[in-house]
C-alpha atoms as a PDB file:
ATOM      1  CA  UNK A   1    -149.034  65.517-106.311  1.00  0.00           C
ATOM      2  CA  UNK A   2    -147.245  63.078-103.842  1.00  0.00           C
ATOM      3  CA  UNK A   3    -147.307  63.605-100.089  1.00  0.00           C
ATOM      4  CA  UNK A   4    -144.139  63.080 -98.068  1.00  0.00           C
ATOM      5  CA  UNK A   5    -143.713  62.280 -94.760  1.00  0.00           C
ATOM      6  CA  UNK A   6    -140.840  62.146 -92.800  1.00  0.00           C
ATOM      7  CA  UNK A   7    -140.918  60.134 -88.762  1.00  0.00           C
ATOM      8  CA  UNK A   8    -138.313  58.136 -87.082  1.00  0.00           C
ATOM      9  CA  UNK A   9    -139.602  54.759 -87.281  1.00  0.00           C
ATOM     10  CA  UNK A  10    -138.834  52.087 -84.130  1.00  0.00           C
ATOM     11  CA  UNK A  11    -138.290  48.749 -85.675  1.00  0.00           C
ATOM     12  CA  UNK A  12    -138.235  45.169 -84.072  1.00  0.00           C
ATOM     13  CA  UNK A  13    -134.122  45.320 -85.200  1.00  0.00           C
ATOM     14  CA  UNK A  14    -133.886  47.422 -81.604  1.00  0.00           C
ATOM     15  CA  UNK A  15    -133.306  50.560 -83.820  1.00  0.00           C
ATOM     16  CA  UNK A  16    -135.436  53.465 -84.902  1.00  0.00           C
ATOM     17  CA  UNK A  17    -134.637  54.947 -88.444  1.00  0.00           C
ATOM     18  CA  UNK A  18    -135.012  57.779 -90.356  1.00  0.00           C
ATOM     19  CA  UNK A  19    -136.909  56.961 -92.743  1.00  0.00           C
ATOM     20  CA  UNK A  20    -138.964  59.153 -95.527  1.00  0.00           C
ATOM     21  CA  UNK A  21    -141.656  57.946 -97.443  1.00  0.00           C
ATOM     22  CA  UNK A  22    -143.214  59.292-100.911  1.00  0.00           C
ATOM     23  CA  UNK A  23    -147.148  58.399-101.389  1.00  0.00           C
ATOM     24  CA  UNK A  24    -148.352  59.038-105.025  1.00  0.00           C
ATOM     25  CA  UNK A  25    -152.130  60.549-105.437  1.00  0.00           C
ATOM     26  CA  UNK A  26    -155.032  57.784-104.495  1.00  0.00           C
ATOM     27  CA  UNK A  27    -156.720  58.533-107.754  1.00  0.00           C
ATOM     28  CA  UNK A  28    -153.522  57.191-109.180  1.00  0.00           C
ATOM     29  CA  UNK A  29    -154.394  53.330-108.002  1.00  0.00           C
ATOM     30  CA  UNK A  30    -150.513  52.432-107.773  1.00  0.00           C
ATOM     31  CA  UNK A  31    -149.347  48.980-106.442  1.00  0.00           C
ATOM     32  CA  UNK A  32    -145.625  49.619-107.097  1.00  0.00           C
ATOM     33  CA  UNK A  33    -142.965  50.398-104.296  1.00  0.00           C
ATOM     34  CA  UNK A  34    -139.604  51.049-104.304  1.00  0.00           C
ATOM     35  CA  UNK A  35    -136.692  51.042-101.401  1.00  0.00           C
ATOM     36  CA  UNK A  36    -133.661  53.853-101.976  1.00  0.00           C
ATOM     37  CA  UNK A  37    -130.662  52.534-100.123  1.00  0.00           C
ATOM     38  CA  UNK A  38    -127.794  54.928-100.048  1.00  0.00           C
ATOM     39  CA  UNK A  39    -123.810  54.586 -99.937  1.00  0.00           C
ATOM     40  CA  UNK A  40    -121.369  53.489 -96.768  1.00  0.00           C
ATOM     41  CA  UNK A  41    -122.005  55.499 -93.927  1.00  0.00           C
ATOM     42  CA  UNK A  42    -119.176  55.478 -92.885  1.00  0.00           C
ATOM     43  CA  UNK A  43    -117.809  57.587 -95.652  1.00  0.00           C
ATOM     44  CA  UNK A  44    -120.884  60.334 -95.259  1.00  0.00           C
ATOM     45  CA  UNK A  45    -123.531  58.287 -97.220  1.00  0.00           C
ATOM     46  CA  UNK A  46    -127.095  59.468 -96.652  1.00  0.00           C
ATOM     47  CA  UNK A  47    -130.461  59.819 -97.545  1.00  0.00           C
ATOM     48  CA  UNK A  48    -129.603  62.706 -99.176  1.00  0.00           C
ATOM     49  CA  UNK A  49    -127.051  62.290-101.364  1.00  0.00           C
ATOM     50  CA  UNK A  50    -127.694  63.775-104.357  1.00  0.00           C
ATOM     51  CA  UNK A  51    -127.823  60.514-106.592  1.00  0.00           C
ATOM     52  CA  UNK A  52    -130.087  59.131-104.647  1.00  0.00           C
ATOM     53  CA  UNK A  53    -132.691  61.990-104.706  1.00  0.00           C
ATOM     54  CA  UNK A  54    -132.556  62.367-108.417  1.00  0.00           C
ATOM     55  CA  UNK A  55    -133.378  58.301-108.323  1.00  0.00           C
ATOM     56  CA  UNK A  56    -136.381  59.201-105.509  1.00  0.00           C
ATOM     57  CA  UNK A  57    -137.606  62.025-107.668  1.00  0.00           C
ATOM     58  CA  UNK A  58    -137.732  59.888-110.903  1.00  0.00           C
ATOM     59  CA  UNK A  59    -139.784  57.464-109.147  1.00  0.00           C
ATOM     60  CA  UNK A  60    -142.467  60.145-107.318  1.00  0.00           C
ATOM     61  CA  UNK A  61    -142.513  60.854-110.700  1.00  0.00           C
ATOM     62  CA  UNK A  62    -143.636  57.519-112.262  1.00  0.00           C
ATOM     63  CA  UNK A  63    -146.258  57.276-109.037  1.00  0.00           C
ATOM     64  CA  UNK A  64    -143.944  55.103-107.178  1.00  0.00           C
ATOM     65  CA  UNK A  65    -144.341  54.556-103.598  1.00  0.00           C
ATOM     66  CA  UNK A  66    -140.881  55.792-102.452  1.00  0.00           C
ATOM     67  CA  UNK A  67    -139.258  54.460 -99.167  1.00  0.00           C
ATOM     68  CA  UNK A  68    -135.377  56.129 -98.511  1.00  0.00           C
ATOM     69  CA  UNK A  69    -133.921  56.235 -94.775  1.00  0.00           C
ATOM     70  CA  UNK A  70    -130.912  56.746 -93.389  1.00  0.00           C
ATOM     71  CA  UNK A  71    -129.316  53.679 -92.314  1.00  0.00           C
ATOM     72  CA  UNK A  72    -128.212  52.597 -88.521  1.00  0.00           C
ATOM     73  CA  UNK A  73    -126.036  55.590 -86.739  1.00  0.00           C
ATOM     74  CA  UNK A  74    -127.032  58.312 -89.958  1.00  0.00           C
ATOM     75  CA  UNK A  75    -128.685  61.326 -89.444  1.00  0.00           C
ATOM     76  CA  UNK A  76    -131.393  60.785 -86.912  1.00  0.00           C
ATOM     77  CA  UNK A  77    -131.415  57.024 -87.170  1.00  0.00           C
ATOM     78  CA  UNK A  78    -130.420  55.338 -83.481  1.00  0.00           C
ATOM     79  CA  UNK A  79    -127.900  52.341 -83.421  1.00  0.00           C
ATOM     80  CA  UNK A  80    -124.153  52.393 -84.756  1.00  0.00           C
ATOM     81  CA  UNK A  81    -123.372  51.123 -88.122  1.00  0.00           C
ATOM     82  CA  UNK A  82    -121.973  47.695 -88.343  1.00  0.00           C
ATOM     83  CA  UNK A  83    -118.839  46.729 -89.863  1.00  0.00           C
ATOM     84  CA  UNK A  84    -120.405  43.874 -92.103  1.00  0.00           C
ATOM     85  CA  UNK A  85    -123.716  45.145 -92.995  1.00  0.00           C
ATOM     86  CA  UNK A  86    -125.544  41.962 -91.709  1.00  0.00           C
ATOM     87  CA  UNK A  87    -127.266  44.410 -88.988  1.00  0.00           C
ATOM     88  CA  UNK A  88    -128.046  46.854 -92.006  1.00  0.00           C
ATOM     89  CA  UNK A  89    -129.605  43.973 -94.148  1.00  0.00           C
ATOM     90  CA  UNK A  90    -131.899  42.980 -91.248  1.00  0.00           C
ATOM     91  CA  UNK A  91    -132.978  46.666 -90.332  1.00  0.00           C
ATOM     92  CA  UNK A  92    -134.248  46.584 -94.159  1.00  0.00           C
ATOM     93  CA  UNK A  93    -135.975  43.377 -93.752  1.00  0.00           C
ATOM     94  CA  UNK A  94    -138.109  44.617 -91.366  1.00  0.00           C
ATOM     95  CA  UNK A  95    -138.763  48.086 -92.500  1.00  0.00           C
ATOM     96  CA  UNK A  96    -139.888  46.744 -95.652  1.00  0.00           C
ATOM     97  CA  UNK A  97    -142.445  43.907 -93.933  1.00  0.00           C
ATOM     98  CA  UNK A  98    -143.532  47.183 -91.256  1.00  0.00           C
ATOM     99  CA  UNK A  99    -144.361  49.173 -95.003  1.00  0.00           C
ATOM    100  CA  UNK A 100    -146.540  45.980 -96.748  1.00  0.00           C
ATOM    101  CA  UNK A 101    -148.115  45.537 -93.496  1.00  0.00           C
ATOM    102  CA  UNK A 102    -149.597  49.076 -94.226  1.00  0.00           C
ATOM    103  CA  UNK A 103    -150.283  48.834 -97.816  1.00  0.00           C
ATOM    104  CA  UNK A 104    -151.514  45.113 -98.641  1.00  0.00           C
ATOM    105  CA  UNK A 105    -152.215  46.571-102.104  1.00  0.00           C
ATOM    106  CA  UNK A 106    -148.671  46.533-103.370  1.00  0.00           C
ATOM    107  CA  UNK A 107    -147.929  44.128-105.803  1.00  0.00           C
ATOM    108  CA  UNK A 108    -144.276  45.159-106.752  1.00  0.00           C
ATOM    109  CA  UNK A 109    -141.202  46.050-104.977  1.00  0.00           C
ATOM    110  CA  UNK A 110    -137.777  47.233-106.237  1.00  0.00           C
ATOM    111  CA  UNK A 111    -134.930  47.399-104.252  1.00  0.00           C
ATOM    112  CA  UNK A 112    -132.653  50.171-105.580  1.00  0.00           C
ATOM    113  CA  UNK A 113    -129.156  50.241-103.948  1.00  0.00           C
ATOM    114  CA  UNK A 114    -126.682  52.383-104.818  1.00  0.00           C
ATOM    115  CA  UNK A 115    -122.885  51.786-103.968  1.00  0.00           C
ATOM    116  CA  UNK A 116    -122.572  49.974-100.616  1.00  0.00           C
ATOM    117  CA  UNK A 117    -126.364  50.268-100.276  1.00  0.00           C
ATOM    118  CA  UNK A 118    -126.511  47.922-103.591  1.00  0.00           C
ATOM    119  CA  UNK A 119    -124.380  45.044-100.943  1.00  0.00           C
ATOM    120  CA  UNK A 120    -127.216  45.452 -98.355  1.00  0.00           C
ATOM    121  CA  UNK A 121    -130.185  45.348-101.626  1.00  0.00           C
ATOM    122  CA  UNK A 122    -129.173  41.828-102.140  1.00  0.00           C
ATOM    123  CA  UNK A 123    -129.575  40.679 -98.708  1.00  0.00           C
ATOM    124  CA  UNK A 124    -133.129  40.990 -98.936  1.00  0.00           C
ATOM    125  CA  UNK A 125    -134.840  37.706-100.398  1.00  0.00           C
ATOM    126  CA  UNK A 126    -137.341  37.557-102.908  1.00  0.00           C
ATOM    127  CA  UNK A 127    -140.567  38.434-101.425  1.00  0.00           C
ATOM    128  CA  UNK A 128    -144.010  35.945-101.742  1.00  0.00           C
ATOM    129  CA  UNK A 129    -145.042  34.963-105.124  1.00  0.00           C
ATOM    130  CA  UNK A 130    -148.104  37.813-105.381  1.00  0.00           C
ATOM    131  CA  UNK A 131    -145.526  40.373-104.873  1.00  0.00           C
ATOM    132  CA  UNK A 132    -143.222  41.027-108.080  1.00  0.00           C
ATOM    133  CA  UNK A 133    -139.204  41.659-106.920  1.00  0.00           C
ATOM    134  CA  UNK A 134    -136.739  43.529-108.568  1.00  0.00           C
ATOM    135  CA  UNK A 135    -133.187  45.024-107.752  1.00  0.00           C
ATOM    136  CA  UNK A 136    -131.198  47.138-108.969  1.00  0.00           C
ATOM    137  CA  UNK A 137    -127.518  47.555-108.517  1.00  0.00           C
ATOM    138  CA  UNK A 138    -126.420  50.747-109.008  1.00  0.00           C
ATOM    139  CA  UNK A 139    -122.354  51.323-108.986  1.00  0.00           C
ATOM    140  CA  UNK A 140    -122.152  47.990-107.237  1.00  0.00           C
ATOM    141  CA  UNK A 141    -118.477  48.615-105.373  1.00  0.00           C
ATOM    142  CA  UNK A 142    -116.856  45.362-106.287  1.00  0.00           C
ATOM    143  CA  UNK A 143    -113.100  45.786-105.906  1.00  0.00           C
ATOM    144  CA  UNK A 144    -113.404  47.061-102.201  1.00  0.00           C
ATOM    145  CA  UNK A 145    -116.821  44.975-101.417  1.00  0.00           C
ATOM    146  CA  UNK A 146    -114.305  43.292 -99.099  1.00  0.00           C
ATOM    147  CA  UNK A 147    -113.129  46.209 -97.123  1.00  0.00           C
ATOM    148  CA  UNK A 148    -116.791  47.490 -96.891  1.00  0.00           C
ATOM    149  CA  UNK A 149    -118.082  44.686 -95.253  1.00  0.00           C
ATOM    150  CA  UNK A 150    -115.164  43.311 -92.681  1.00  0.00           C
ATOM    151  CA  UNK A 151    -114.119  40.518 -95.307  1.00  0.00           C
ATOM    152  CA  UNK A 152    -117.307  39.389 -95.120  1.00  0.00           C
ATOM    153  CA  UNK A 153    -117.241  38.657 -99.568  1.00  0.00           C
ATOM    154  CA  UNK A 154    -118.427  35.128 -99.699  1.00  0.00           C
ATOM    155  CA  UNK A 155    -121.632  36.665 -98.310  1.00  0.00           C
ATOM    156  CA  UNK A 156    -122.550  38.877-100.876  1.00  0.00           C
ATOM    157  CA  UNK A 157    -121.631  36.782-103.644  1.00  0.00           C
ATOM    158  CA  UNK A 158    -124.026  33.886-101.927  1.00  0.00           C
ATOM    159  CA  UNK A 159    -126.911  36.281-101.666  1.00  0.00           C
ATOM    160  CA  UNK A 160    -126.215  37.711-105.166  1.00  0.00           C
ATOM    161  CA  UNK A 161    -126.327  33.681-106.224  1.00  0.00           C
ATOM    162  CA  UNK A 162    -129.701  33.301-104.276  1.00  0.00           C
ATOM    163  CA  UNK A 163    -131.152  35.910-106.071  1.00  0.00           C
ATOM    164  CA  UNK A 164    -129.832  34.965-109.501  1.00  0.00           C
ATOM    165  CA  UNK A 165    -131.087  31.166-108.790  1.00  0.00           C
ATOM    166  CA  UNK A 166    -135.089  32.244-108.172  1.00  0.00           C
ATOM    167  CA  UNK A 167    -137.275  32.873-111.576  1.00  0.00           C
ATOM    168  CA  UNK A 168    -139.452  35.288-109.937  1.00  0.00           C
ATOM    169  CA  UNK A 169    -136.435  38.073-109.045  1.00  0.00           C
ATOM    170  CA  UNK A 170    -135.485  40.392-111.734  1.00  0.00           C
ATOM    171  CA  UNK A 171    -132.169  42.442-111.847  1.00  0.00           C
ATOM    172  CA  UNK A 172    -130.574  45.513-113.536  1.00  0.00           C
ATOM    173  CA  UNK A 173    -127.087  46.186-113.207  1.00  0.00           C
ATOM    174  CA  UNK A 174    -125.855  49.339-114.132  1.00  0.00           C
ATOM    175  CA  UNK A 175    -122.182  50.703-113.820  1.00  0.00           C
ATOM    176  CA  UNK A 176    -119.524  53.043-115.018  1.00  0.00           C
ATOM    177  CA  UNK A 177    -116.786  52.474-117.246  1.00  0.00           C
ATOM    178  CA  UNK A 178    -114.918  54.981-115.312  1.00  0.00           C
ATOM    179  CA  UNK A 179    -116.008  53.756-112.328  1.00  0.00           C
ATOM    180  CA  UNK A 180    -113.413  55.069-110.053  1.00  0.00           C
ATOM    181  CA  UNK A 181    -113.045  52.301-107.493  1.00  0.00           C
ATOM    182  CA  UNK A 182    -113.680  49.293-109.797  1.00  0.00           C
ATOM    183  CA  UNK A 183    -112.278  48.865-113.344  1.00  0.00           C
ATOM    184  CA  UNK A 184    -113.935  48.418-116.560  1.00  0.00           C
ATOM    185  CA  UNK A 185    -112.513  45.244-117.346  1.00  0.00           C
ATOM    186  CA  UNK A 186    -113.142  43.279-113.788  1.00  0.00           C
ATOM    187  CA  UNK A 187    -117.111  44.315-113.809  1.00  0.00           C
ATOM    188  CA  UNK A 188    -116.904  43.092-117.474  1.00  0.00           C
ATOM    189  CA  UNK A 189    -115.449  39.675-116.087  1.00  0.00           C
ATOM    190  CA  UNK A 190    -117.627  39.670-113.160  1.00  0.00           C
ATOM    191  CA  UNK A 191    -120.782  40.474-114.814  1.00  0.00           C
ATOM    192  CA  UNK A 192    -119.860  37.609-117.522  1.00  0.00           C
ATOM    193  CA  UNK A 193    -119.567  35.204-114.153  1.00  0.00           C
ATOM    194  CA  UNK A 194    -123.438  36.477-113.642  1.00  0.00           C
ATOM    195  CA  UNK A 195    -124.855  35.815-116.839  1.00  0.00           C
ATOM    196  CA  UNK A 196    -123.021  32.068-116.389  1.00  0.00           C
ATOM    197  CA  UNK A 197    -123.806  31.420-112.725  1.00  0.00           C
ATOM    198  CA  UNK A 198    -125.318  27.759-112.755  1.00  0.00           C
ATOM    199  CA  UNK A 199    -128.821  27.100-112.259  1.00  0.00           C
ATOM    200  CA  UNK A 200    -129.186  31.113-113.194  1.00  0.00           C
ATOM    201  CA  UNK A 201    -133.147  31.731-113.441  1.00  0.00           C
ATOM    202  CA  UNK A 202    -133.710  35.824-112.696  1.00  0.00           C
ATOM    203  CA  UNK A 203    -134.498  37.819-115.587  1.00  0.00           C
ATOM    204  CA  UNK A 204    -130.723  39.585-115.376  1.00  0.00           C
ATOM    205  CA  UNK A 205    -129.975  42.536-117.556  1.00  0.00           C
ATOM    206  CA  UNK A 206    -126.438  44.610-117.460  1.00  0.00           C
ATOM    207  CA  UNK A 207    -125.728  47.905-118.674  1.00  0.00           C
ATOM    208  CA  UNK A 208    -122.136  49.452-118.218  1.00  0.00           C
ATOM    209  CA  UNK A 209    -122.783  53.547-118.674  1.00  0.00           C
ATOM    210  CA  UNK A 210    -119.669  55.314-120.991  1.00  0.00           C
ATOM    211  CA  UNK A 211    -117.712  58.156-119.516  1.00  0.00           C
ATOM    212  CA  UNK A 212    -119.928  57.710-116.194  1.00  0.00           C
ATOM    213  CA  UNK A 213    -117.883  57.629-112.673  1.00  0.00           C
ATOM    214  CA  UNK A 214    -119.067  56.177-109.655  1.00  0.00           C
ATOM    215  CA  UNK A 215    -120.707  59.166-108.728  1.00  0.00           C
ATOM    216  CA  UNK A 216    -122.939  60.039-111.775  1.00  0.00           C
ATOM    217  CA  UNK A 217    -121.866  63.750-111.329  1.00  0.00           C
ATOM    218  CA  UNK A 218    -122.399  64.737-115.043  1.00  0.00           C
ATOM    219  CA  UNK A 219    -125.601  65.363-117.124  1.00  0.00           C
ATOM    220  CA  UNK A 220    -124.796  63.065-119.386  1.00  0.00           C
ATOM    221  CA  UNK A 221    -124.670  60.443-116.924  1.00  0.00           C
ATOM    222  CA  UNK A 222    -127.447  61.018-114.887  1.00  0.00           C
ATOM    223  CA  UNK A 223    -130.041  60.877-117.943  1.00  0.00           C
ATOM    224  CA  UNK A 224    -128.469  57.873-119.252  1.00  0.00           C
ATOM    225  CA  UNK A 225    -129.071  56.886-115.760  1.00  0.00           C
ATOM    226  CA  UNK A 226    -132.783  58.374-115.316  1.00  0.00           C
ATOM    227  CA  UNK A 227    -133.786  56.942-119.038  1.00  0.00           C
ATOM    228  CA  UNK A 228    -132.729  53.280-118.160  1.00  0.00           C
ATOM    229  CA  UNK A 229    -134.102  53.225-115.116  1.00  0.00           C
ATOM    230  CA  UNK A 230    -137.485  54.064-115.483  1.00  0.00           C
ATOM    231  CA  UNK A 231    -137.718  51.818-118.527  1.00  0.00           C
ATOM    232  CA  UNK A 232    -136.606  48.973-117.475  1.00  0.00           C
ATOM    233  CA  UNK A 233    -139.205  49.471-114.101  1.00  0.00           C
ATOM    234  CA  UNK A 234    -141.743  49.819-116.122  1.00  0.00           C
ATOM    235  CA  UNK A 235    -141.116  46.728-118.401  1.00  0.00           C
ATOM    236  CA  UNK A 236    -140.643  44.437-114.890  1.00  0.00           C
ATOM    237  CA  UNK A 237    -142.809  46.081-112.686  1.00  0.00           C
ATOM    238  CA  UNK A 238    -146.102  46.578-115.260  1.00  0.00           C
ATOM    239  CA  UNK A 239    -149.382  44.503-114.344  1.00  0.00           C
END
């Protein structure tokens, strides 16, 4: 059975977060982790919102080590969420390096952002070598990515090109086709951009979800959801 714990952590960012972690059973030997970022604050996202816990309990469940926190200025996290998410991306830069510090064992991380959090996923570069690095996009919000983050597009797209350039990263996309801020026919265009950006090296794979919103509030949708998921984690994340 996992153990969870739940502390505000102080990073070096000049914040303290809220930050949960899920520890699988020792006898279990696992090396895999996995980061749960959730949606804009500044529209209630949290910790617990209910897509994301379904995502955290499908990973306890596959004997994941499971990290999920509220960002900057949620819950019982200190600091005020920024405008851009550049502040955000750093706070999960050095959560992550304060969690491998503590458990040299790991040998995979996934990044699993969901909405907005999916922006702030991509920030984070592809970690050493002995370390296997995945992301996954979930709902990525690309018609109002620009209002999110104070204009800040060309960012995102950059870091999103990073990623797509290094051999060693691995991605799953995975959207709606009633997506109800972003339209089925500009993630088909933009995914098509990913699958031709130049020098392209990540293992990239892109699965649009029928009759799923942005909010994977029916069954259907959330075990189309849960089944993809875990498969694909444990094709990229296996030893």
């Amino acid at each position: 059975m996992s153990v969870v714990s739940r502390e505000v952590t102080l990073l070096r960012t000049g914040v303290a977060l809220e930050v949960a972690a899920s520890y699988p059973p020792p006898n279990r030997n696992s090396t895999r982790a996995a980061f749960c970022l959730h949606p804009w604050s500044w529209l209630g996202g949290s910790m617990y919102d209910s897509t994301i816990q379904n995502i955290v309990k499908s990973l306890k469940d596959n004997d994941f080590y499971v990290v999920y926190y509220n960002s900057r200025g949620v819950g019982k996290s200190t600091g005020w969420p920024s405008f851009t998410g550049k502040a955000e991306g750093s706070d999960l830069k050095e959560l992550v390096q304060q969690f491998l510090d503590h458990h040299p064992q790991i040998k995979s991380v996934t990044f699993i952002g969901y909405s907005h959090g999916s922006l702030i996923a991509t920030l984070h570069p592809v970690l050493p070598s002995h370390i296997k690095t995945s992301y996954v996009l979930l709902s990525y919000p690309l018609s109002p990515r620009g209002l999110l983050t104070m204009f800040h597009t060309k960012v995102y797209a950059s870091a999103l090109t990073w990623l797509l350039r290094d051999a060693s990263a691995s991605l799953l996309v995975i959207y709606g086709d009633q997506d109800n801020f972003t339209s089925h026919s500009k993630y088909e265009a933009w995914t098509e951009s990913l699958r031709k950006t130049e020098g392209a090296k990540a293992q990239l794979e892109i699965l649009p979800v029928a009759q799923a919103s942005h909010f994977w509030h029916t069954e259907s949708s959330r075990a189309t959801l849960k089944l993809t998921l875990e498969g694909w984690l444990m094709k990229v994340t296996a030893e």
